[in-house]
N, C-alpha and C. Protein backbone atom coordinates (compact mmCIF):
# COMPACT_ATOMS: atom_id res chain seq x y z
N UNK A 1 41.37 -112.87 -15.51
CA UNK A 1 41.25 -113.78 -16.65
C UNK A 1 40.94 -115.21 -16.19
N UNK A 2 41.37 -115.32 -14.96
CA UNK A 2 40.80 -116.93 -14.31
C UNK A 2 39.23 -117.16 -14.43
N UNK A 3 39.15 -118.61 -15.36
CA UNK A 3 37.57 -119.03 -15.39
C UNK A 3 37.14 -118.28 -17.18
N UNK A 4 37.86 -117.72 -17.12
CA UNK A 4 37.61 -116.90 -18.52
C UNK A 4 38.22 -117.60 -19.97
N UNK A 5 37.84 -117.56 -20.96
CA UNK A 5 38.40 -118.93 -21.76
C UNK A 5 39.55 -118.40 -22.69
N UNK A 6 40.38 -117.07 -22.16
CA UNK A 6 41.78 -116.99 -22.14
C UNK A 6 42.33 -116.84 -20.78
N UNK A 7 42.22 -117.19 -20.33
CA UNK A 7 42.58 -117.67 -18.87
C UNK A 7 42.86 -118.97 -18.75
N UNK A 8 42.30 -119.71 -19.28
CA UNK A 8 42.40 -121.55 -19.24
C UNK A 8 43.53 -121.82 -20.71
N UNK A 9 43.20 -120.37 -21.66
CA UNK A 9 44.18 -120.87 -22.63
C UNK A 9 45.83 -120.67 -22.34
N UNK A 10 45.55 -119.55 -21.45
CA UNK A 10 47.37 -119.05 -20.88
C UNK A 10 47.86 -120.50 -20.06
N UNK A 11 46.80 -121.14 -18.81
CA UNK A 11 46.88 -122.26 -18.29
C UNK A 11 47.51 -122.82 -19.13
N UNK A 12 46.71 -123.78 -20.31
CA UNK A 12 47.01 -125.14 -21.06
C UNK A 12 47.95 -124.38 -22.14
N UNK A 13 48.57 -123.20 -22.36
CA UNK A 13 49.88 -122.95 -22.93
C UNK A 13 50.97 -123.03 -22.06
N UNK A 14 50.91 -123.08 -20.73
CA UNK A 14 51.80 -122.73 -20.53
C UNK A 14 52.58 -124.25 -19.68
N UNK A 15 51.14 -124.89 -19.66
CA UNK A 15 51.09 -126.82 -19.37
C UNK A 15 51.68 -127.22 -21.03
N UNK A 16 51.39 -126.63 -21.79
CA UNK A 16 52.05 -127.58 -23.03
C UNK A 16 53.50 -126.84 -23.14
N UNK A 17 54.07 -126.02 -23.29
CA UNK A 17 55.40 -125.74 -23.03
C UNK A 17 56.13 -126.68 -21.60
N UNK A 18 55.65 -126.19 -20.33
CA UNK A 18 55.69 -127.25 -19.69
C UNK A 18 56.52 -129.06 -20.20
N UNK A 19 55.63 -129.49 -20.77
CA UNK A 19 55.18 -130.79 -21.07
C UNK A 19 56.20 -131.01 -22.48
N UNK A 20 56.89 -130.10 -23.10
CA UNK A 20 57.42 -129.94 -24.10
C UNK A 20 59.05 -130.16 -23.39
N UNK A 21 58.74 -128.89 -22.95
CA UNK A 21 60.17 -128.86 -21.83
C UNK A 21 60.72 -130.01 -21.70
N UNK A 22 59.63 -131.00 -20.86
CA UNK A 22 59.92 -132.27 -19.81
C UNK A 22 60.56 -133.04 -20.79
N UNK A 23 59.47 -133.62 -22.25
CA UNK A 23 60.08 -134.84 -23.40
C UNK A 23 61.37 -134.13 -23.38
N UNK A 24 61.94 -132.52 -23.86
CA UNK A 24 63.16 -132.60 -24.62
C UNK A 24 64.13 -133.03 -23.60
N UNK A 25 63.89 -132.51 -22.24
CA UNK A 25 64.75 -132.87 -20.88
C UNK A 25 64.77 -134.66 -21.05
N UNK A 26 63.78 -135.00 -21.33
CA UNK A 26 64.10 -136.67 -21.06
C UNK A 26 64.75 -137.42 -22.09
N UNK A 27 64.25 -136.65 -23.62
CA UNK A 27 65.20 -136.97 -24.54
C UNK A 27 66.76 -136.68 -24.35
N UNK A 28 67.12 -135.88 -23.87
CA UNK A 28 68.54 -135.26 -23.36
C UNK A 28 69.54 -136.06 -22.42
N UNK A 29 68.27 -136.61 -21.58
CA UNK A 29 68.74 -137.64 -20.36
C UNK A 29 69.31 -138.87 -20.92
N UNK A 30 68.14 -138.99 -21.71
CA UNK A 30 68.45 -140.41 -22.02
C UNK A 30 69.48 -140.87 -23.29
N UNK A 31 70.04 -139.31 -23.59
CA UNK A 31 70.73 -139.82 -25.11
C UNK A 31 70.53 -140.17 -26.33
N UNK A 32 69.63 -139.66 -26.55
CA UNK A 32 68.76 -139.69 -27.44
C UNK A 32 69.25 -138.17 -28.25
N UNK A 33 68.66 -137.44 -27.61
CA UNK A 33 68.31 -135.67 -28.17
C UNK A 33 69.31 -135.70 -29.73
N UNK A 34 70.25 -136.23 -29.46
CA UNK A 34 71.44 -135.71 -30.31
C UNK A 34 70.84 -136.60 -31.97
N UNK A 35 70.02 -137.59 -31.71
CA UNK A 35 69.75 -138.54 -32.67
C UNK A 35 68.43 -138.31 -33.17
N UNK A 36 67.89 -136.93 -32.66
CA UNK A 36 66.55 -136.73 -32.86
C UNK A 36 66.47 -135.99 -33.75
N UNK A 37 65.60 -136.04 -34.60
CA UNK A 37 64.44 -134.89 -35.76
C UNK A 37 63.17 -134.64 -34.76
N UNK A 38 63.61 -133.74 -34.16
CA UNK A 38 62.31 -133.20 -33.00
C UNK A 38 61.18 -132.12 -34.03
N UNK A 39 59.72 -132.51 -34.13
CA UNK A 39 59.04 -131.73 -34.66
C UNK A 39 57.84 -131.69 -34.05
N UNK A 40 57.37 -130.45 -33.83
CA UNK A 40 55.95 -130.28 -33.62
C UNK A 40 55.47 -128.71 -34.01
N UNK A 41 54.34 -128.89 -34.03
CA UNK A 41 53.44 -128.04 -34.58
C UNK A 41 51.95 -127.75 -33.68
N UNK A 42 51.43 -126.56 -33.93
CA UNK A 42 50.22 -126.34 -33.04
C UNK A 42 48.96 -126.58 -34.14
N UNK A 43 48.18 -127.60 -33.71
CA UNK A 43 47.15 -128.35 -34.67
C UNK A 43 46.50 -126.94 -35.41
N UNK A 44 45.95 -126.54 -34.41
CA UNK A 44 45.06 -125.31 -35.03
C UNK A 44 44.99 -123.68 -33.73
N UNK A 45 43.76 -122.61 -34.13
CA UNK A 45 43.68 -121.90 -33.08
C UNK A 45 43.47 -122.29 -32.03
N UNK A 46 43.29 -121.81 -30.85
CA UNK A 46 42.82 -122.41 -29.49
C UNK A 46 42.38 -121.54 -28.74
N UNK A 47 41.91 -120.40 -29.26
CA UNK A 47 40.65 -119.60 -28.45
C UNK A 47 39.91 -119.62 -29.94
N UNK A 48 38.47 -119.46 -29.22
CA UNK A 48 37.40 -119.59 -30.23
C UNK A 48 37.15 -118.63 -30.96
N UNK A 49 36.84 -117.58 -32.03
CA UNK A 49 36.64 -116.64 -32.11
C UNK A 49 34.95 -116.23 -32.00
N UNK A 50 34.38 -117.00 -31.48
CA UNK A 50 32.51 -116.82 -31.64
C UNK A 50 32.66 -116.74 -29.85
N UNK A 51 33.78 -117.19 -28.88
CA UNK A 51 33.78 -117.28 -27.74
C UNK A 51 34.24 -115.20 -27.08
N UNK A 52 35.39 -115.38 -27.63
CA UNK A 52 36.05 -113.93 -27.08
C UNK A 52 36.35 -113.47 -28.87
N UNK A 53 36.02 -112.22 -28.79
CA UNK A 53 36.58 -110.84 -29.64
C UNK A 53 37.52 -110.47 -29.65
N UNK A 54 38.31 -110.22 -31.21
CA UNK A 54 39.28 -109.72 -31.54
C UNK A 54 40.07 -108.84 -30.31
N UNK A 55 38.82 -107.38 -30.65
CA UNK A 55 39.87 -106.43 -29.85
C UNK A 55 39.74 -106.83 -28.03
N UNK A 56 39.15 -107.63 -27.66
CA UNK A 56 39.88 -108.11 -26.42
C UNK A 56 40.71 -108.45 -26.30
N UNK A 57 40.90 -109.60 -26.49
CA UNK A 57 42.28 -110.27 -27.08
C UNK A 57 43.59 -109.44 -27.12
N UNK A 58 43.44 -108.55 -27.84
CA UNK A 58 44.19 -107.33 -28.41
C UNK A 58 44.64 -106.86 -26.71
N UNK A 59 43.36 -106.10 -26.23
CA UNK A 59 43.96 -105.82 -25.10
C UNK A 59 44.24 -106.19 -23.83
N UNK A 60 43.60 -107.64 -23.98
CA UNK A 60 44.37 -108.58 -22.87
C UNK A 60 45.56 -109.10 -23.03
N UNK A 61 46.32 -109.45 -24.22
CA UNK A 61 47.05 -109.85 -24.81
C UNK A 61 48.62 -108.99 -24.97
N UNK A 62 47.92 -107.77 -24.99
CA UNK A 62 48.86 -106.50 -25.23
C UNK A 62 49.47 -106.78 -26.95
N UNK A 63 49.04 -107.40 -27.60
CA UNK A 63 49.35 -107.85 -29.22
C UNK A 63 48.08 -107.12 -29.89
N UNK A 64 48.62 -107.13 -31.43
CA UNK A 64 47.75 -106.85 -32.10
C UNK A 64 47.05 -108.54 -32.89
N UNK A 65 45.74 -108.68 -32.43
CA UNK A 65 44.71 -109.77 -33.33
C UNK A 65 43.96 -109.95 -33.91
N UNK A 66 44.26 -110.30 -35.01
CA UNK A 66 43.43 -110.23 -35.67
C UNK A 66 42.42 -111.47 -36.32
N UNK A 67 41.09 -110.96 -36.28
CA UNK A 67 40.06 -112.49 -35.73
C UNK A 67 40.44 -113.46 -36.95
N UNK A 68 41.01 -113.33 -37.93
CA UNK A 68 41.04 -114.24 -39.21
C UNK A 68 42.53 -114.74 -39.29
N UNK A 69 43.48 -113.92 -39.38
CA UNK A 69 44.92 -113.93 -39.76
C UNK A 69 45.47 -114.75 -38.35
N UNK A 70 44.92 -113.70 -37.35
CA UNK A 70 46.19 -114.54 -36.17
C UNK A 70 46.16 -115.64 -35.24
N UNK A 71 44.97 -116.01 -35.54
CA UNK A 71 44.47 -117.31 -35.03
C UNK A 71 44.87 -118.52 -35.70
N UNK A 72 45.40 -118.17 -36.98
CA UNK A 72 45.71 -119.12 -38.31
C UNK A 72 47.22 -119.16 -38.40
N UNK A 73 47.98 -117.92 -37.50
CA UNK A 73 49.15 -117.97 -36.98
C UNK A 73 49.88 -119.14 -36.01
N UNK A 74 50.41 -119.91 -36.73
CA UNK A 74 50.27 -121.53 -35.68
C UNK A 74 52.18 -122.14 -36.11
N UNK A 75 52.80 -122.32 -35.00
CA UNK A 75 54.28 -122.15 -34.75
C UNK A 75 54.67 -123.66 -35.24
N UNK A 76 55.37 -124.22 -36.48
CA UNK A 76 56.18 -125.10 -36.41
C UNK A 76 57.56 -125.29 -35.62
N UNK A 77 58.27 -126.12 -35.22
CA UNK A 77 59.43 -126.00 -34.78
C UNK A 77 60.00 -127.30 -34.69
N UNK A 78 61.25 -127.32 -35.80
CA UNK A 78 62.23 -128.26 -36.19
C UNK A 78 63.60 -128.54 -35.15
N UNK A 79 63.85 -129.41 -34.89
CA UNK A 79 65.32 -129.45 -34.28
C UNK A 79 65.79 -130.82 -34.57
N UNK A 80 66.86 -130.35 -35.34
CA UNK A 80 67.92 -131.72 -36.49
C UNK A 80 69.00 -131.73 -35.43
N UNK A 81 69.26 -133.04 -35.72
CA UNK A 81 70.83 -133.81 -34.74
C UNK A 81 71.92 -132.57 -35.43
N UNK A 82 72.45 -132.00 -34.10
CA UNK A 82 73.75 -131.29 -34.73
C UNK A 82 73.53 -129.84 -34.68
N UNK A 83 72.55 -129.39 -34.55
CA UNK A 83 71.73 -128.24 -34.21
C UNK A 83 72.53 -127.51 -33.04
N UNK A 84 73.08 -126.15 -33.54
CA UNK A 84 73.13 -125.94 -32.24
C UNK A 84 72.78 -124.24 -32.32
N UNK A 85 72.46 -123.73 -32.64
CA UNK A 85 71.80 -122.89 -32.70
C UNK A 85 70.61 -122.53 -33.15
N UNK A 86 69.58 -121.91 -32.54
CA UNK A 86 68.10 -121.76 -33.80
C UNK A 86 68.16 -120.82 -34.36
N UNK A 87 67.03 -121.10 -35.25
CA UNK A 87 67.16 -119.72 -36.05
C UNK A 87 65.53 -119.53 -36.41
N UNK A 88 64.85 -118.60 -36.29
CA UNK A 88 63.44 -118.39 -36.84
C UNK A 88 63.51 -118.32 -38.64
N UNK A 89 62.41 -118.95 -39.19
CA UNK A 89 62.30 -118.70 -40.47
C UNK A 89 60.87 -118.69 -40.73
N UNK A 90 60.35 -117.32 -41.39
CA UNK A 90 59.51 -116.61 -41.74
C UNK A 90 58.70 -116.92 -42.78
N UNK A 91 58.68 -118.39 -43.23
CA UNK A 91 58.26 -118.56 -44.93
C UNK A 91 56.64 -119.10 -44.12
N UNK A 92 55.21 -118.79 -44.69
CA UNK A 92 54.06 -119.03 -44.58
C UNK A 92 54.42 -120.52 -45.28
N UNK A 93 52.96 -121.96 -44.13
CA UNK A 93 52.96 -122.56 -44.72
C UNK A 93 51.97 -123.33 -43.96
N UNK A 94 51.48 -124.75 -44.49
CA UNK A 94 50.70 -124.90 -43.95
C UNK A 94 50.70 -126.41 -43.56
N UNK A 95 49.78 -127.36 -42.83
CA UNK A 95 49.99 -128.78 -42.65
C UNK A 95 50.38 -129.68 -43.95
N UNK A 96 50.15 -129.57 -44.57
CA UNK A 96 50.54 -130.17 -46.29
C UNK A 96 51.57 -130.24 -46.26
N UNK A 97 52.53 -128.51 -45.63
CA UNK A 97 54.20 -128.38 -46.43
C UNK A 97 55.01 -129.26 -45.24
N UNK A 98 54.66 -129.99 -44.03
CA UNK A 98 55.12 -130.67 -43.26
C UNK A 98 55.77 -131.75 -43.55
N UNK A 99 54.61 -132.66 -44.56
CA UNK A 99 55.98 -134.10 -44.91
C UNK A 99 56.77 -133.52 -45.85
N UNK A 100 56.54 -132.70 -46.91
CA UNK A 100 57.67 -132.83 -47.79
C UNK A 100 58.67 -131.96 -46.89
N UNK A 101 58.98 -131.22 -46.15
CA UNK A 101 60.03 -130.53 -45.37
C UNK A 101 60.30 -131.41 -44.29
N UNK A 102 59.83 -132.43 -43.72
CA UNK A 102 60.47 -133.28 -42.64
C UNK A 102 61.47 -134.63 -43.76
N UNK A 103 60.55 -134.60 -44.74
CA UNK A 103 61.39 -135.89 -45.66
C UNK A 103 62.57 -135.44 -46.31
N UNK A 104 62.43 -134.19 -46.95
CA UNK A 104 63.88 -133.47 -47.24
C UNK A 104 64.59 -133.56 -46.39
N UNK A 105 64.74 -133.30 -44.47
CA UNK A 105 65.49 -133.17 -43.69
C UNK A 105 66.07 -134.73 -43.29
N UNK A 106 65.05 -135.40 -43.77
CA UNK A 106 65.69 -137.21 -43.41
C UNK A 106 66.48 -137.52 -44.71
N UNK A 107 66.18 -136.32 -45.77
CA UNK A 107 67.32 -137.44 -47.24
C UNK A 107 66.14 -138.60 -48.04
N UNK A 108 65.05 -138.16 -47.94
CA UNK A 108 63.91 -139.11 -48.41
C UNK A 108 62.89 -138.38 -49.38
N UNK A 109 63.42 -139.07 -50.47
CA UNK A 109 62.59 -138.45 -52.02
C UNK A 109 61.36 -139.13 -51.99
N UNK A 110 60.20 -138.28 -52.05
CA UNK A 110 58.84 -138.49 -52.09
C UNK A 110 58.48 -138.86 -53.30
N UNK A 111 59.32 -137.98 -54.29
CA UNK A 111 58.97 -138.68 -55.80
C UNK A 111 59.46 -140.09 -56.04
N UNK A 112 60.75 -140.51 -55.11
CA UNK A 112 61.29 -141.77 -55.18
C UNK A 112 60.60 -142.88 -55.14
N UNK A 113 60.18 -142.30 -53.47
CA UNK A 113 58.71 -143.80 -53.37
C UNK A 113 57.38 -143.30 -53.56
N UNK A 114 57.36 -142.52 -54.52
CA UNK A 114 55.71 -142.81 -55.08
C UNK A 114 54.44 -142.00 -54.46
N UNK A 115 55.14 -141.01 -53.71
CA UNK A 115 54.25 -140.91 -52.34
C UNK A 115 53.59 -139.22 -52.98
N UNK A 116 52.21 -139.67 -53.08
CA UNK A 116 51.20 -138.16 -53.72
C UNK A 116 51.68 -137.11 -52.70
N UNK A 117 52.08 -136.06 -52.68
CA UNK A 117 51.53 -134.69 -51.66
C UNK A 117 51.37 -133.52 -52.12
N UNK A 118 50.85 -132.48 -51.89
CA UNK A 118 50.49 -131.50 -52.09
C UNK A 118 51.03 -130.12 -51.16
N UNK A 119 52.29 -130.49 -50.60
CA UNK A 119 53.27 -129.65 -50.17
C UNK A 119 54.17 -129.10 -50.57
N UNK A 120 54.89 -128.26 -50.35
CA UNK A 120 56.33 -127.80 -50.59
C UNK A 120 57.10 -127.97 -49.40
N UNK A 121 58.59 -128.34 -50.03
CA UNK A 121 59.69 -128.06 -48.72
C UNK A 121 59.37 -126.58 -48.46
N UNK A 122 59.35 -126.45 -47.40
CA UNK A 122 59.23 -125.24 -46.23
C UNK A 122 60.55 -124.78 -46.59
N UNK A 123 61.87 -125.39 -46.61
CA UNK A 123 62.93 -124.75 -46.33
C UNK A 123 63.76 -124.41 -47.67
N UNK A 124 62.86 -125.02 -49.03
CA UNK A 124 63.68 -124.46 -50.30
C UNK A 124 62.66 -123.67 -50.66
N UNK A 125 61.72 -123.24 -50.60
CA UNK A 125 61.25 -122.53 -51.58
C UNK A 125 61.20 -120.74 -51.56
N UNK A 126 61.13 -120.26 -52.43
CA UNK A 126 61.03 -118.79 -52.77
C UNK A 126 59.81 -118.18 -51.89
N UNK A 127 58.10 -118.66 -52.56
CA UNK A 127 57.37 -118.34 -52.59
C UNK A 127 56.34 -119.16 -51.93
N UNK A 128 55.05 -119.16 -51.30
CA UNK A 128 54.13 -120.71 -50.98
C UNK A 128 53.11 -119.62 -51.05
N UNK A 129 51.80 -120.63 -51.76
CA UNK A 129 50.58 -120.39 -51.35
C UNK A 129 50.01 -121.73 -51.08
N UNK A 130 48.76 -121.85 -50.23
CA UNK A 130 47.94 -122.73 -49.95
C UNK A 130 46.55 -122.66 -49.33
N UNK A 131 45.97 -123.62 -49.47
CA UNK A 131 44.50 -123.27 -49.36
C UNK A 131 43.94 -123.53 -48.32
N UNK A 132 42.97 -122.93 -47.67
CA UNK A 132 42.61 -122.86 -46.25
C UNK A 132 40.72 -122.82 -46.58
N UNK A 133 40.52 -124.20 -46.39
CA UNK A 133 39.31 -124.47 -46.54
C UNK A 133 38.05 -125.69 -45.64
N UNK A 134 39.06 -125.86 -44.31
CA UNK A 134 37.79 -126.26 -43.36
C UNK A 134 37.24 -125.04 -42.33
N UNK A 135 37.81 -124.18 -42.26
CA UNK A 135 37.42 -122.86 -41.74
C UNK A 135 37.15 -121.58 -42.15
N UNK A 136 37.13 -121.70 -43.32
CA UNK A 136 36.92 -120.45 -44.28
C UNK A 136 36.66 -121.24 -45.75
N UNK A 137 35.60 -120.55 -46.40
CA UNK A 137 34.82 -120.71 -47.66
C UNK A 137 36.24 -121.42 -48.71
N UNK A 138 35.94 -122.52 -49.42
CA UNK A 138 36.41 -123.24 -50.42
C UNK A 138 37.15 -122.27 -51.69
N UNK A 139 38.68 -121.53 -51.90
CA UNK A 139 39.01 -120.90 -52.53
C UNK A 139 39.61 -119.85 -51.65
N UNK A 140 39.87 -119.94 -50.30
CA UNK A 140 40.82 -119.21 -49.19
C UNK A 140 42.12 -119.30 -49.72
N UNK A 141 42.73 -118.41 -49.37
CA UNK A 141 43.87 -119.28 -49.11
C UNK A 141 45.14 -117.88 -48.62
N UNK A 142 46.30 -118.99 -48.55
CA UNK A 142 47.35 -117.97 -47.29
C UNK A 142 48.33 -117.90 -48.87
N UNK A 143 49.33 -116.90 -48.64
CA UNK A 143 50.41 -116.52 -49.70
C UNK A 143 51.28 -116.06 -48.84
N UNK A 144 52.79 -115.59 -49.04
CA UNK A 144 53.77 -114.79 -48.07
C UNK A 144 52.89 -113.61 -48.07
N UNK A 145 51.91 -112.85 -48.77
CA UNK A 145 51.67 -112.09 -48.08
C UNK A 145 50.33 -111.44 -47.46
N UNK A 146 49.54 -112.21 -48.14
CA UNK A 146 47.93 -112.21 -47.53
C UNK A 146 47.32 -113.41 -47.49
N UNK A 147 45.90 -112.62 -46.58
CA UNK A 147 45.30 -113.98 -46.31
C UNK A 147 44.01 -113.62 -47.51
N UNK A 148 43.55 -114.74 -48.08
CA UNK A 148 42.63 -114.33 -49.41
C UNK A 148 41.28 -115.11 -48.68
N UNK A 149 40.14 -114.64 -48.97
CA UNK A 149 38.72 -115.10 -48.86
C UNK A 149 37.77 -114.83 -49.59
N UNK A 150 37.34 -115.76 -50.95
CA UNK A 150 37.14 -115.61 -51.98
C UNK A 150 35.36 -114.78 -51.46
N UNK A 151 34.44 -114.02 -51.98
CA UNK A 151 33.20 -113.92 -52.32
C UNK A 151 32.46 -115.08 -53.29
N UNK A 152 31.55 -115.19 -54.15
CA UNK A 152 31.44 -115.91 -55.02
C UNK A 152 32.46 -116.40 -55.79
N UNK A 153 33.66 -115.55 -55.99
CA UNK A 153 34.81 -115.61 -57.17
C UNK A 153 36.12 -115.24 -56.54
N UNK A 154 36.62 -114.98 -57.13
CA UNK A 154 38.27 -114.63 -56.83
C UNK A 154 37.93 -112.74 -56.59
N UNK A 155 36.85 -112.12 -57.97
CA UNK A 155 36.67 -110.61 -57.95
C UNK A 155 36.31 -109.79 -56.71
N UNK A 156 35.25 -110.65 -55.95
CA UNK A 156 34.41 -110.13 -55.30
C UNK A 156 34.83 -110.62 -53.80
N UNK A 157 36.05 -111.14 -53.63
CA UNK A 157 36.65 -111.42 -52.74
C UNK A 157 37.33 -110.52 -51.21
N UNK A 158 37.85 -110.33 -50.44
CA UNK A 158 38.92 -109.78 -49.49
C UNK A 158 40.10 -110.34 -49.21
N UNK A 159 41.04 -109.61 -48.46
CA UNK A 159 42.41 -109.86 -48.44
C UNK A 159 42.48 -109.26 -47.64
N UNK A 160 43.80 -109.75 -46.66
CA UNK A 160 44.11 -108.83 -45.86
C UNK A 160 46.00 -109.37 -45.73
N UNK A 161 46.41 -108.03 -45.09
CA UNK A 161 47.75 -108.38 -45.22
C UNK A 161 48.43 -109.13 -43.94
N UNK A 162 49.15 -110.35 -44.18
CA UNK A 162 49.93 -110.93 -43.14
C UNK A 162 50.67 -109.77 -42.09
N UNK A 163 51.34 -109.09 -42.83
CA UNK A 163 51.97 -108.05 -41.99
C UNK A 163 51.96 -107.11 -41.43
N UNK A 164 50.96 -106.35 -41.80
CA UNK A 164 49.72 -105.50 -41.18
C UNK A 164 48.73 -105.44 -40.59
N UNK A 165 48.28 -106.77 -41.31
CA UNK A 165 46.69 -107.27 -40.09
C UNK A 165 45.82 -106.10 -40.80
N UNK A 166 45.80 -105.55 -42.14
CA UNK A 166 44.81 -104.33 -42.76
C UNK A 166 44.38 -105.39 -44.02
N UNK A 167 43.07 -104.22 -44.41
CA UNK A 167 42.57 -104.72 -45.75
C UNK A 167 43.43 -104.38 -46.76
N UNK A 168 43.50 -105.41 -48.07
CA UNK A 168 44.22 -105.08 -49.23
C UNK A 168 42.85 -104.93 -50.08
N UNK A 169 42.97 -104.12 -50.78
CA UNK A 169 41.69 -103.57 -51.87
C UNK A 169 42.54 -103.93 -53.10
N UNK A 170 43.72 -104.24 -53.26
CA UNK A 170 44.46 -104.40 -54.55
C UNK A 170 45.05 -105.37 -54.75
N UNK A 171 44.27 -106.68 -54.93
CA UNK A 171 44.85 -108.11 -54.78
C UNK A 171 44.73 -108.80 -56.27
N UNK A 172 44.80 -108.07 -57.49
CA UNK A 172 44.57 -108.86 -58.69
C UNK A 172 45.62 -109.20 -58.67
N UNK A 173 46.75 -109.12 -58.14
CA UNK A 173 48.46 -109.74 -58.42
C UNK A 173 48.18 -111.14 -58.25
N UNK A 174 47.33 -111.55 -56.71
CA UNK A 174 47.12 -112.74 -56.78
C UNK A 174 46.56 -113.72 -57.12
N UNK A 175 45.53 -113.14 -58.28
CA UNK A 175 44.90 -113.93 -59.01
C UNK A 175 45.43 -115.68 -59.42
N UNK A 176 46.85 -115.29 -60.30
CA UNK A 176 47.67 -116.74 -60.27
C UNK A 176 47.40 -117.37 -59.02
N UNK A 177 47.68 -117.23 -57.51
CA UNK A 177 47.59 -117.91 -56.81
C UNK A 177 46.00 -118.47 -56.21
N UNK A 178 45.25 -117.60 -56.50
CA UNK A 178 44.09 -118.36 -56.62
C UNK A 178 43.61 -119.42 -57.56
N UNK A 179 43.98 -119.51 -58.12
CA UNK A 179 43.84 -120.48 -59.77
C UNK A 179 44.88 -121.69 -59.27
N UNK A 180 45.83 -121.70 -58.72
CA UNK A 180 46.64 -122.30 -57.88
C UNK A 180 46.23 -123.03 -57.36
N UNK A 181 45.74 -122.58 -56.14
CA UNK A 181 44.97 -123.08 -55.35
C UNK A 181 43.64 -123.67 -55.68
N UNK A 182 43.19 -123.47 -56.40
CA UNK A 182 41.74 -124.04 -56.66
C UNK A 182 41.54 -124.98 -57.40
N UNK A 183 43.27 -125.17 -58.21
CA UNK A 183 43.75 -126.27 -58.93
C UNK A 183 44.03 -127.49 -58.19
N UNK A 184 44.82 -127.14 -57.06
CA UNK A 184 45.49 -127.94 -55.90
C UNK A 184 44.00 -128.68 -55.45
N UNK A 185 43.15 -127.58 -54.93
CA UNK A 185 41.89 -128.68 -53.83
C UNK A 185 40.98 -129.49 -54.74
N UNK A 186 41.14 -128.75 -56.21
CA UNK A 186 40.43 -130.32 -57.25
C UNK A 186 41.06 -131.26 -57.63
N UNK A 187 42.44 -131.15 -57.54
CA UNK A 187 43.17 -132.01 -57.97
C UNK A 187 42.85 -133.17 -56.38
N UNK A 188 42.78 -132.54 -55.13
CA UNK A 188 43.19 -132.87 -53.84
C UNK A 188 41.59 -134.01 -53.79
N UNK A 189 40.83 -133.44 -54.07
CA UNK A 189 39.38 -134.13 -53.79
C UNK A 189 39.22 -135.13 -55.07
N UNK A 190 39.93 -135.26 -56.08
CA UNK A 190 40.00 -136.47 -57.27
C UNK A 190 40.46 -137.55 -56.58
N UNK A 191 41.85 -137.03 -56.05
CA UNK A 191 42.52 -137.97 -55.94
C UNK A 191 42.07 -138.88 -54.18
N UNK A 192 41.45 -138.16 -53.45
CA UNK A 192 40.68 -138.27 -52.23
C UNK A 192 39.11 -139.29 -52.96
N UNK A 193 38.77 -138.93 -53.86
CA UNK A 193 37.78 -140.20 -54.07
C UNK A 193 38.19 -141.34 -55.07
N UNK A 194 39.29 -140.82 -55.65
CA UNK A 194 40.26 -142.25 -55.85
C UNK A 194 40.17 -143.24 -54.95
N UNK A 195 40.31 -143.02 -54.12
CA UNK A 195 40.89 -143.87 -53.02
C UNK A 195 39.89 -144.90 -52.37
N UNK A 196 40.15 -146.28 -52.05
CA UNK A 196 39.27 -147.22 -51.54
C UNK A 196 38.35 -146.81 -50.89
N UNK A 197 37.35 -147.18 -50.50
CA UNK A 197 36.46 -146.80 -49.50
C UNK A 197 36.88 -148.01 -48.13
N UNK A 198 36.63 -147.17 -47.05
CA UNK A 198 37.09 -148.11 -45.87
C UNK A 198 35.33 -148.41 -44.91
């Protein structure tokens, strides 16, 4: 895999854990750690999919990948003062649901000061959908349980399941969440040319 462009990605994963390691060690040192809201997140995928193929991946990997779903698979991770155990939590979500779930954890109402977003707390809610539209066609979007990619319409669309990594042929349930979503990115692009020009 050396020279190969999952070969350089195992490298620079295993330099950013690394490098992760070191801050929390120095936060720790220095007395800090205990006073911290530690958060980070992985921006986006980091193998290409036009570079290496699914089922390679698959079997270099020894995982199952899938070229749409698991690349879009991208790890938040919270750690609050007082923390002393982790715990994984399973709720789909996306860069949006970040401030309102870091501001809940500081005690800071977004509706208080005024502040537009188009997130959900990560850590109260039931259900999330959201829309996934600089890498996939305008009307994507993720739900707890598929990933949606509209055709012309919502009808003529695909799905596939988060938990399976298979096609869903029976996705009119999610219709609401498409309408959702397609509400959210017009509402998102109004309020985006609202805004001053710089």
């Amino acid at each position: 895999m050396q020279g190969q462009q999952i070969g350089d990605y195992i490298v620079a994963t295993n330099y950013a854990d690394y490098a992760i390691g070191g801050l929390i060690d120095r936060l720790k040192t220095s007395g800090v750690w205990d006073q911290t809201l530690f958060v980070a997140y992985g921006d986006h995928f980091g193998l290409q999919p036009e570079d290496i193929k699914a089922d390679k991946l698959s079997s270099e990997l020894g995982v199952t990948y899938h070229d749409q779903v698991t690349r879009f698979n991208i790890p938040l991770f919270i750690h609050m003062p007082g923390q002393s155990k982790g715990e994984v939590i399973n709720q789909v979500g996306g860069q949006l649901d970040i401030l309102p779930t870091i501001a809940n954890l500081l005690g800071i109402s977004l509706k208080e000061q005024g502040v537009v977003h188009f997130g959900q707390d990560l850590l109260n809610i039931q259900k999330n959908a959201f829309g996934m539209r600089y890498y996939l066609p305008t009307g994507s979007f993720f739900n707890d349980h598929i990933l949606f990619v509209p055709g012309k319409g919502f009808d003529d669309g695909t799905a596939v399941s988060l938990q399976t990594l298979q096609p869903v042929t029976d996705f009119k349930a999610y219709k609401s969440d498409y309408d959702y979503v397609m509400n959210l990115m017009k509402l998102s692009d109004q309020y985006v040319n609202m805004l001053p020009k710089r």
